[in-house]
N, C-alpha and C. Protein backbone atom coordinates (compact mmCIF):
# COMPACT_ATOMS: atom_id res chain seq x y z
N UNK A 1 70.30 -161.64 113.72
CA UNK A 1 70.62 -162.55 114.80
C UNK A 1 69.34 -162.78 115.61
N UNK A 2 68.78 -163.81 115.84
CA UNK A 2 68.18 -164.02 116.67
C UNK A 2 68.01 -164.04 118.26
N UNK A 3 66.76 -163.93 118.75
CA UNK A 3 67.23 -163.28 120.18
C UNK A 3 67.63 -163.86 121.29
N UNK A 4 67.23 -165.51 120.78
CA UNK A 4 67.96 -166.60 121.75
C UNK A 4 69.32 -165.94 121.70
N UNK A 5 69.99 -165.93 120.44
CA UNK A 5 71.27 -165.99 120.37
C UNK A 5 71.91 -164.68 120.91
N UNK A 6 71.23 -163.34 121.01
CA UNK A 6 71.41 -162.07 121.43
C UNK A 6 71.51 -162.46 122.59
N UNK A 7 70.79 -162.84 123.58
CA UNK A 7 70.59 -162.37 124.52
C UNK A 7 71.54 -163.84 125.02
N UNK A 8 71.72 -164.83 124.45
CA UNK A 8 73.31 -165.34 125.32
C UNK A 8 74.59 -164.55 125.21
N UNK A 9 74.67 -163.91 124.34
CA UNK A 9 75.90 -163.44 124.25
C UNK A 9 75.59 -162.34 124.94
N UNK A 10 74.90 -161.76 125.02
CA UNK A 10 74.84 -160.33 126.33
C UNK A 10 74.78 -160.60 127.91
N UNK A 11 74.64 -162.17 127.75
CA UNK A 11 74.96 -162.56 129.17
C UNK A 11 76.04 -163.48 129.12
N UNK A 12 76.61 -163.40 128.69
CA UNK A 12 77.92 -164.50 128.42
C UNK A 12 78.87 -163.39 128.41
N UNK A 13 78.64 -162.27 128.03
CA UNK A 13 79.78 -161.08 127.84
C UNK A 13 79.79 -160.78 129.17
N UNK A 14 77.96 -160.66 129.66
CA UNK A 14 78.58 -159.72 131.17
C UNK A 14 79.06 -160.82 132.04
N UNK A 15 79.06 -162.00 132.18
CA UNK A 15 79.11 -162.73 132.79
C UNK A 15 80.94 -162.75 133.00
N UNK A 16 81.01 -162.48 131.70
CA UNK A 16 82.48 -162.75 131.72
C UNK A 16 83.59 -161.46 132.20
N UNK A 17 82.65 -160.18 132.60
CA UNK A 17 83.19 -158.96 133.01
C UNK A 17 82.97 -159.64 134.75
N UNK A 18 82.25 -160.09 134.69
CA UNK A 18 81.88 -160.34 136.08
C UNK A 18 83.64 -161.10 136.93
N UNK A 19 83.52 -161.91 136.15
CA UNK A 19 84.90 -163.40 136.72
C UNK A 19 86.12 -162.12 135.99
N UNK A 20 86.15 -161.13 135.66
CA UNK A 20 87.56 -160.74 135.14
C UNK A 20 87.74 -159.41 135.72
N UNK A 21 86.63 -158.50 136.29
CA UNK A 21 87.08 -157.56 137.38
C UNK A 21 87.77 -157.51 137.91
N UNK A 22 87.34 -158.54 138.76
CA UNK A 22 88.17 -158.87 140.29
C UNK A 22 89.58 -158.79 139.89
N UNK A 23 90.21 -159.75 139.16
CA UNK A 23 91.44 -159.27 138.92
C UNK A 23 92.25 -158.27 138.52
N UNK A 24 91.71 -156.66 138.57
CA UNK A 24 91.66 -155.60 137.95
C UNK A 24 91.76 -154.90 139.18
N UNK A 25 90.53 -155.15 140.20
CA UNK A 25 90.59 -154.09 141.07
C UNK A 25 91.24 -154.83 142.70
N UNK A 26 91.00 -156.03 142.63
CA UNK A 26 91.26 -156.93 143.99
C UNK A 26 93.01 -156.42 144.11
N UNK A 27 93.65 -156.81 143.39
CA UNK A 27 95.14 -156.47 143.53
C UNK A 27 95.10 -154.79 144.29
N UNK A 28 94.90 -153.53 143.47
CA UNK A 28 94.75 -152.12 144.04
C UNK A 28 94.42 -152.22 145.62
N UNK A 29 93.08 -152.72 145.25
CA UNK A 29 92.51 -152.70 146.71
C UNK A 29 93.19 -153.08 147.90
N UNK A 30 93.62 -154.53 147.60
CA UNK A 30 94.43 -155.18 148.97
C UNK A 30 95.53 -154.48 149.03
N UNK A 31 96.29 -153.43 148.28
CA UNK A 31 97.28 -152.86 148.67
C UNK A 31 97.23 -151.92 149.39
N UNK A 32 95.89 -151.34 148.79
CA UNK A 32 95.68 -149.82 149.11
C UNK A 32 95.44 -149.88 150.84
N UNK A 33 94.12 -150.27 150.63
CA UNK A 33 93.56 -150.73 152.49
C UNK A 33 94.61 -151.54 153.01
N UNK A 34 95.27 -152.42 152.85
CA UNK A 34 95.88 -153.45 153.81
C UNK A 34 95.04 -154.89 154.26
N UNK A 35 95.85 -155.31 154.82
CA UNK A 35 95.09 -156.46 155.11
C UNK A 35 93.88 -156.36 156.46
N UNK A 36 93.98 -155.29 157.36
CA UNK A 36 93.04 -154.77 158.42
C UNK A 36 91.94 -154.66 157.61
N UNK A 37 91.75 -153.50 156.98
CA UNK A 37 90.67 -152.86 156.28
C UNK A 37 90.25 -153.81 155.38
N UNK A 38 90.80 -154.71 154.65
CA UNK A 38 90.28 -155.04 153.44
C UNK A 38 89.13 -156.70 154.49
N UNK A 39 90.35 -157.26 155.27
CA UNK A 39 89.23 -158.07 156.21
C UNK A 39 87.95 -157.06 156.55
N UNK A 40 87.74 -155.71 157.03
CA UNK A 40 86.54 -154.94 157.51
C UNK A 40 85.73 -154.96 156.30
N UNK A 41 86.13 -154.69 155.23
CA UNK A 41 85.31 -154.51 154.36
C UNK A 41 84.31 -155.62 153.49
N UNK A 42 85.33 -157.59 154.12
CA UNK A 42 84.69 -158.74 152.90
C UNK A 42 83.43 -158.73 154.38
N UNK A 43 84.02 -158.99 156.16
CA UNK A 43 82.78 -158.87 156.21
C UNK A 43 81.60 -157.96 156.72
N UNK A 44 81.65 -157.00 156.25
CA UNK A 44 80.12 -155.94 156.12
C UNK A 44 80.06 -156.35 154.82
N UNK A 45 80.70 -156.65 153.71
CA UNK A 45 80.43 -157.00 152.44
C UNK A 45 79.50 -158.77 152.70
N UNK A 46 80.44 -158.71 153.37
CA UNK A 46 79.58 -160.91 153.64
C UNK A 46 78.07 -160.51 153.98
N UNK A 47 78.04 -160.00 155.13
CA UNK A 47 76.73 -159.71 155.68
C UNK A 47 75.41 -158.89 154.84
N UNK A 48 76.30 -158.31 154.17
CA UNK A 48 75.11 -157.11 153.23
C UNK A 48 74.52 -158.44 152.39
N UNK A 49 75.62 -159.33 151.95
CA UNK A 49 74.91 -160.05 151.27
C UNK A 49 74.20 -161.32 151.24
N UNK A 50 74.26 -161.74 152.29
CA UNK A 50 73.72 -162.53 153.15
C UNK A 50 72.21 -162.22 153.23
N UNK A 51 71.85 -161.07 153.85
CA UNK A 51 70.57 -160.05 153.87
C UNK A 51 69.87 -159.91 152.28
N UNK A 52 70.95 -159.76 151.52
CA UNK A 52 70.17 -159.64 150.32
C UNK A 52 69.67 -160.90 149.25
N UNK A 53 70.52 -162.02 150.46
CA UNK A 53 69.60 -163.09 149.75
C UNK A 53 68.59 -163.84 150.17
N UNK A 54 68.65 -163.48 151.48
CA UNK A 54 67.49 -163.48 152.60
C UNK A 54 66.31 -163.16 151.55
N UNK A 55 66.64 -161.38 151.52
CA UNK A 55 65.27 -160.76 151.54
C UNK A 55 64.70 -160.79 150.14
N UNK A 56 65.51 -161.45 149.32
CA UNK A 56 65.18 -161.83 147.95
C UNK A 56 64.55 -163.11 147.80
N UNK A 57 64.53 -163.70 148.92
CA UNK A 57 64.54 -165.32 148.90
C UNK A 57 64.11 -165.82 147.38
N UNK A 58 64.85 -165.81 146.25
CA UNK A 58 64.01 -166.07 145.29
C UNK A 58 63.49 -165.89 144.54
N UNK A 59 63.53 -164.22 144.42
CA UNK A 59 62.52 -163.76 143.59
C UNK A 59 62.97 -163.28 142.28
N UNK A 60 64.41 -163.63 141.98
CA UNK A 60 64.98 -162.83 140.64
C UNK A 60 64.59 -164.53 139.54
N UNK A 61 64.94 -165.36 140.52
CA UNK A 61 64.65 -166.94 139.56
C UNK A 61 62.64 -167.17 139.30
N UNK A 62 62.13 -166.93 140.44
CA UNK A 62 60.87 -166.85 140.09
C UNK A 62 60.44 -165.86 139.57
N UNK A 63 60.56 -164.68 139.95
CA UNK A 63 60.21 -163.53 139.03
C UNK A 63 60.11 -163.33 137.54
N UNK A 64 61.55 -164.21 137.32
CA UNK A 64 61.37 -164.47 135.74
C UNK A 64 60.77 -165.29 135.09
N UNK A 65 60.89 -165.95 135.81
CA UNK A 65 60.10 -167.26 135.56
C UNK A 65 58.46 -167.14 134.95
N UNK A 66 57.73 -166.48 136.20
CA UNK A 66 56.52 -166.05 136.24
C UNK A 66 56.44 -164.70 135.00
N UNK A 67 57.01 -163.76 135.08
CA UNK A 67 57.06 -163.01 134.13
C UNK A 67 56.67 -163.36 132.60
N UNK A 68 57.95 -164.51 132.27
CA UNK A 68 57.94 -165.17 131.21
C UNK A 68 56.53 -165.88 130.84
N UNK A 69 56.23 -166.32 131.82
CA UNK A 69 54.55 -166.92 131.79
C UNK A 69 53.26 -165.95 131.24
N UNK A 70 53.36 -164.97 132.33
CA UNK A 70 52.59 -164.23 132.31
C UNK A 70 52.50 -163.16 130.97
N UNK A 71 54.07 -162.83 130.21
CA UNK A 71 54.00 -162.22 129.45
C UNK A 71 52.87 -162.07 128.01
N UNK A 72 52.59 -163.69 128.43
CA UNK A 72 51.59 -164.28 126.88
C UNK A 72 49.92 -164.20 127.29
N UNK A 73 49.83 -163.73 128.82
CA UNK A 73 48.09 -163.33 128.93
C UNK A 73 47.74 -162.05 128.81
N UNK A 74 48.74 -161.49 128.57
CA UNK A 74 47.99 -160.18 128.25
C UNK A 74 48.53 -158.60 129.67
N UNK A 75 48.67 -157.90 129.19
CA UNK A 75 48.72 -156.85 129.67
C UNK A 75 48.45 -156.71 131.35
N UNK A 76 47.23 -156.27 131.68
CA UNK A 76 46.54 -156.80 132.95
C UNK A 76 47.09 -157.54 133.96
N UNK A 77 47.26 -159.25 133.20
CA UNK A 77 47.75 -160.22 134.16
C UNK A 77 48.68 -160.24 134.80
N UNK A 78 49.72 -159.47 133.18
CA UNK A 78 50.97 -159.18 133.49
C UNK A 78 51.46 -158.08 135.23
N UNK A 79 50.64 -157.14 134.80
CA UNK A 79 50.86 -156.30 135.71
C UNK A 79 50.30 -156.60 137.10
N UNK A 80 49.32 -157.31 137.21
CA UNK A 80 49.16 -158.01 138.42
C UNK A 80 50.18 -158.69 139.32
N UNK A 81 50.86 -159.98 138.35
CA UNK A 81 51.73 -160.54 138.76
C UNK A 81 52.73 -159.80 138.80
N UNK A 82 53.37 -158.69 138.10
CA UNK A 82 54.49 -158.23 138.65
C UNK A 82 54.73 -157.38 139.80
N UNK A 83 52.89 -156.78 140.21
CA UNK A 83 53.25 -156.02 141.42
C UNK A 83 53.14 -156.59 142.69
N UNK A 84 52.56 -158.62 142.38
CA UNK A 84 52.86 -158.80 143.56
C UNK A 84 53.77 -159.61 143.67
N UNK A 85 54.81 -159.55 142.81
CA UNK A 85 56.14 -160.38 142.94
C UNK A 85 56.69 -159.44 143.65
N UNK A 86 56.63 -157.63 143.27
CA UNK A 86 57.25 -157.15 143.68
C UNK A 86 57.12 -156.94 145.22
N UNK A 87 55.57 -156.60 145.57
CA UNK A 87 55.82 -156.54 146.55
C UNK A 87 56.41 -157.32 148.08
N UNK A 88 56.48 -158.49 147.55
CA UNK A 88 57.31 -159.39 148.11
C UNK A 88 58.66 -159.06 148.16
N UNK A 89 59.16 -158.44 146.78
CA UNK A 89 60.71 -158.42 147.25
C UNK A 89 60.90 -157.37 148.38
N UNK A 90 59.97 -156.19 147.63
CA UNK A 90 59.82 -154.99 149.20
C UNK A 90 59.52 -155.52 150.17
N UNK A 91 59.01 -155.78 150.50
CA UNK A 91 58.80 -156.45 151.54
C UNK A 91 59.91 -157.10 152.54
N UNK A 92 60.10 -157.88 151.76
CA UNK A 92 61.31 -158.73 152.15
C UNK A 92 62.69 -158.02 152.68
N UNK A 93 63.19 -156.95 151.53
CA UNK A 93 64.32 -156.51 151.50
C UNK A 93 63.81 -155.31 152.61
N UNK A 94 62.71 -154.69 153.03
CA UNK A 94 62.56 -153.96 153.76
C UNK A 94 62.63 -154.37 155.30
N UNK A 95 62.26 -155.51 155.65
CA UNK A 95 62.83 -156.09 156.44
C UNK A 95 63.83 -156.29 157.06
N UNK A 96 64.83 -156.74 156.08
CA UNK A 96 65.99 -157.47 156.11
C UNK A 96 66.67 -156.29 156.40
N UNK A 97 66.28 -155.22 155.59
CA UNK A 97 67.46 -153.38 156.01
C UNK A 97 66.93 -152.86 157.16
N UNK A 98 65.33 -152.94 157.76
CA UNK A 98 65.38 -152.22 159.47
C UNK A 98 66.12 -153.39 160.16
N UNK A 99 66.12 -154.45 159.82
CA UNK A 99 67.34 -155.22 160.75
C UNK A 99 68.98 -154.89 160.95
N UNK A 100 69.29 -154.72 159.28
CA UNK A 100 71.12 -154.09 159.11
C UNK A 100 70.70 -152.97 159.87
N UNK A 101 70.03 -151.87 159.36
CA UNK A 101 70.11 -150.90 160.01
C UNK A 101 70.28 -150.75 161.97
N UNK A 102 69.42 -152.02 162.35
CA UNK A 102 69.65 -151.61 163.90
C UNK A 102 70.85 -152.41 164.33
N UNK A 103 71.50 -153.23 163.80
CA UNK A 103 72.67 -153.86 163.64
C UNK A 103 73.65 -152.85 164.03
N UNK A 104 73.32 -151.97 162.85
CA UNK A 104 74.91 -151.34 162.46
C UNK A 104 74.69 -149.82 163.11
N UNK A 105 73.66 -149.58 164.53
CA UNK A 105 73.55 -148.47 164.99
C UNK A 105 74.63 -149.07 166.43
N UNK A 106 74.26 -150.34 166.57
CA UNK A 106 74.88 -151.00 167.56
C UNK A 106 76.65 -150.77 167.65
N UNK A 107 76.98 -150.67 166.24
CA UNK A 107 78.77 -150.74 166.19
C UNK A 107 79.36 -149.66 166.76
N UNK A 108 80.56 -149.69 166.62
CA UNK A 108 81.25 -148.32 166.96
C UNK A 108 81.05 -147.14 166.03
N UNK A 109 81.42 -146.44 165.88
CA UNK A 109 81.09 -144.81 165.22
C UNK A 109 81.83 -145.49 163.37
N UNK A 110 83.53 -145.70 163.40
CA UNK A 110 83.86 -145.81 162.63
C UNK A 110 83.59 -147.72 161.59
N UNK A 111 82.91 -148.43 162.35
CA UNK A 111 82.50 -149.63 161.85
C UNK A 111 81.11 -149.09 161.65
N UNK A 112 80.10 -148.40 161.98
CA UNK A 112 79.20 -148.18 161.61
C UNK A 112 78.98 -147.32 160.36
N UNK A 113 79.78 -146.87 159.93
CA UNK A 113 80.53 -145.60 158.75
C UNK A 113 80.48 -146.39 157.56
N UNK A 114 81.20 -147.85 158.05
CA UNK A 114 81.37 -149.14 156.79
C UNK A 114 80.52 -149.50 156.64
N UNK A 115 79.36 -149.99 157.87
CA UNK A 115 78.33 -150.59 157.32
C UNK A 115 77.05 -150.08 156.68
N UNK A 116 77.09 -148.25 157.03
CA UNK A 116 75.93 -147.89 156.53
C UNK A 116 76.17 -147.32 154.73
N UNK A 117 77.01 -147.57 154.04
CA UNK A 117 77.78 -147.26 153.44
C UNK A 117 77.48 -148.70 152.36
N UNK A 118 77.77 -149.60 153.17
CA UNK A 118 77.87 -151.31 152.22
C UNK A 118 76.01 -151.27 152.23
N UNK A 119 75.66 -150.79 153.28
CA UNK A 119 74.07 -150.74 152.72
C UNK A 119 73.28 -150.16 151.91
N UNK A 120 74.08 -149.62 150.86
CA UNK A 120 73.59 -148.90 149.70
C UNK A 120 73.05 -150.35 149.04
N UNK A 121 73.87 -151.26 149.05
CA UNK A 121 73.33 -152.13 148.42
C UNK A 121 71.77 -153.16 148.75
N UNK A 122 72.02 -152.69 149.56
CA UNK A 122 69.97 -153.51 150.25
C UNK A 122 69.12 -152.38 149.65
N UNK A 123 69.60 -151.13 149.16
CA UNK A 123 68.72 -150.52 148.83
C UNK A 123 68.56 -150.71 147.34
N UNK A 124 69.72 -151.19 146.62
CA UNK A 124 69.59 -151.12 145.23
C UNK A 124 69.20 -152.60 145.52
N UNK A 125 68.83 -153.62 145.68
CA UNK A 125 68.36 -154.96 145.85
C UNK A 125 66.84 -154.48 145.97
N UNK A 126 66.72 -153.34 146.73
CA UNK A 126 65.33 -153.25 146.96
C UNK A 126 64.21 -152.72 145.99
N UNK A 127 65.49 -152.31 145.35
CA UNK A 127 64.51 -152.02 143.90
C UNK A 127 64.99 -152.04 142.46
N UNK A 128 65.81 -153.25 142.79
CA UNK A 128 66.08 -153.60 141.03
C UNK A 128 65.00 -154.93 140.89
N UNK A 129 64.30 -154.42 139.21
CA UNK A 129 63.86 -155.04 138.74
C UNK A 129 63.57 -156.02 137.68
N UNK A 130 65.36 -156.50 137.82
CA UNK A 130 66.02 -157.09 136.51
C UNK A 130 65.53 -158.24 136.06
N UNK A 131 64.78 -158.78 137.17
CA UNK A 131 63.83 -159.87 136.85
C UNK A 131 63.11 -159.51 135.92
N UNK A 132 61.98 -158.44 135.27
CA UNK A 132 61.05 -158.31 135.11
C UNK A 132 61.40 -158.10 133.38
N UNK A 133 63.13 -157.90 133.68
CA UNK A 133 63.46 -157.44 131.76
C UNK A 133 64.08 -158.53 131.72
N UNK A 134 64.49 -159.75 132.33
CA UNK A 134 64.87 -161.04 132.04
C UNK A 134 63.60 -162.21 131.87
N UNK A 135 62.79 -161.79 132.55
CA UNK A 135 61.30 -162.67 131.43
C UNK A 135 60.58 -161.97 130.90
N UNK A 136 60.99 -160.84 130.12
CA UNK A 136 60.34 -159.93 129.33
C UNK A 136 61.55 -160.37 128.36
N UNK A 137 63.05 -161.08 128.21
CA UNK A 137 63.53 -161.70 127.55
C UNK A 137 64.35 -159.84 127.15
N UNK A 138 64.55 -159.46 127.33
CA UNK A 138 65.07 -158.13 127.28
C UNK A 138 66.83 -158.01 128.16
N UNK A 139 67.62 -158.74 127.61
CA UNK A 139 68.62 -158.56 128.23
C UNK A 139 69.47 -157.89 127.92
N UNK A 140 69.23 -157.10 126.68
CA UNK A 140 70.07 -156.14 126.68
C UNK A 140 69.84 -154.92 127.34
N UNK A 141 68.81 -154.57 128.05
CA UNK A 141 68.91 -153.46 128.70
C UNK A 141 69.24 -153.98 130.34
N UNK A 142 69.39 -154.92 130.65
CA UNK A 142 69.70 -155.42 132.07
C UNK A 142 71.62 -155.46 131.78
N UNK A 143 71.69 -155.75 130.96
CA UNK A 143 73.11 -156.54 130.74
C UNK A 143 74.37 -154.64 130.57
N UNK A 144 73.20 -154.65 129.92
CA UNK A 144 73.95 -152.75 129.46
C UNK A 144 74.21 -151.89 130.75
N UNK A 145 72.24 -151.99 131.61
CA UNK A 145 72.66 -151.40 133.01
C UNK A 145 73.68 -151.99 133.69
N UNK A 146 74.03 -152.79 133.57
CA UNK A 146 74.92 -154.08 134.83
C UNK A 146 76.24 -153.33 134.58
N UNK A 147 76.36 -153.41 133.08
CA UNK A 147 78.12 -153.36 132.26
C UNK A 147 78.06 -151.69 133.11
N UNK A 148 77.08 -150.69 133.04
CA UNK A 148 77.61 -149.68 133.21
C UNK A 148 77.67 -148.90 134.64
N UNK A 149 76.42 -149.97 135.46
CA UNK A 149 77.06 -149.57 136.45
C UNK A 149 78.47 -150.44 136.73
N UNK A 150 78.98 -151.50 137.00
CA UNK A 150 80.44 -152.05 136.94
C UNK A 150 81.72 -150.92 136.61
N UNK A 151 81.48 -150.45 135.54
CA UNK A 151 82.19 -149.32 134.53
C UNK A 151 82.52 -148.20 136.28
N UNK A 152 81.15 -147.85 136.03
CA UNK A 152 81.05 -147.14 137.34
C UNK A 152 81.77 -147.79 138.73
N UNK A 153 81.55 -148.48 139.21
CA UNK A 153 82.25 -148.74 140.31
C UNK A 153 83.98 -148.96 139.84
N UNK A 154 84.60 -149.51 139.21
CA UNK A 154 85.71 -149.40 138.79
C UNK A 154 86.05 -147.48 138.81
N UNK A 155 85.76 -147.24 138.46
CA UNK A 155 86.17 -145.96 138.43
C UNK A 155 86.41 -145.49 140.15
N UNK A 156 84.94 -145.81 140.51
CA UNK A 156 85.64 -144.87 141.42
C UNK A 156 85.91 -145.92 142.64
N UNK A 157 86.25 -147.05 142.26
CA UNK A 157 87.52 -147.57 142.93
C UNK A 157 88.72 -146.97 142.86
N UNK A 158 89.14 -146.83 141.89
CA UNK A 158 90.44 -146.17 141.72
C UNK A 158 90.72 -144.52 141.98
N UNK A 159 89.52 -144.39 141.97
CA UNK A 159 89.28 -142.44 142.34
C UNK A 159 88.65 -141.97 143.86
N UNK A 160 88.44 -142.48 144.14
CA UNK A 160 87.97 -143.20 145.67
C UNK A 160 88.67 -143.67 147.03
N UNK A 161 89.48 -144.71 146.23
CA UNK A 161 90.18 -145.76 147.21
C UNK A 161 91.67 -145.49 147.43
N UNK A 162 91.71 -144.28 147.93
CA UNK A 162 93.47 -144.05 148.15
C UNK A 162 94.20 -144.33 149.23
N UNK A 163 93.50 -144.37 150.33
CA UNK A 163 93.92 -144.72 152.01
C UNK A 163 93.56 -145.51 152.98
N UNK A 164 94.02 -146.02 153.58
CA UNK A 164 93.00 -146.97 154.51
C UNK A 164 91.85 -145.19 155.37
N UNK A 165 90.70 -146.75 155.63
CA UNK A 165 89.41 -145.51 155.84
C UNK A 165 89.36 -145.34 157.64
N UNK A 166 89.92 -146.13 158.26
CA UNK A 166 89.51 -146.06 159.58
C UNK A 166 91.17 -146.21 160.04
């Protein structure tokens, strides 16, 4: 098989775990929390991600982009350009989290619990580098990490999520 063709179907598969979750765990959830909690949770969930597209402005579509470019000068160039794509995203996303962070010192005790919590994810934004194996044309190891962390969060949705939290 060729790798055009590999690597659509490894994103066409995850793509399609992506749109068919939700219906798996959204039902549990809204029962479990209620309708209080589950509103607390879309927005610190809205906001985390809001921040993470801030502080990305861009850089998973250019990243690859450039990657893909760069992959054909050679070694060197390569690594040039990827450490200062990256450091842009650090940059960026480092930003964007001493901001959540003084945000969410501001809340109450138990809203601040949610938000420092949903900010795991500015940290994994802050250093995934899925760009760099998507114009390195490598999607099966992006697509595999994706499927298994997912795997992972399902789980411990259901092993996790037994009560409302506040």
């Amino acid at each position: 098989m060729n790798k055009i063709l590999s690597n659509y179907l490894f994103n066409t598969t995850y793509q399609l775990l992506v749109i068919f979750l939700p219906f798996i765990t959204t039902p549990y959830v809204s029962r479990v929390l209620g309708p209080e909690q589950l509103g607390v949770n879309a927005y610190t969930f809205s906001i985390v991600n809001i921040l993470m597209v801030a502080g990305m402005f861009g850089i998973p579509l250019y990243g690859s982009r450039q990657i893909g470019i760069y992959s054909t000068k050679g070694l060197d160039e390569l690594s040039k350009e990827f450490w200062s794509i990256y450091s842009l995203q650090l940059a960026g996303m480092l930003i964007c989290s001493v901001g959540y962070l003084c945000y969410s010192l501001t809340l109450s005790p138990a809203l601040m619990k949610i938000f420092l919590i949903q900010g795991i994810q500015l940290i994994a934004s802050m250093i995934d580098i899925s760009w760099l194996l998507m114009g390195l044309q490598r999607f099966k190891e992006t697509v595999t990490r994706n499927f298994l962390v997912k795997m992972l969060t399902i789980i411990l949705i259901f092993t996790v999520v037994k009560k409302e939290a506040i």
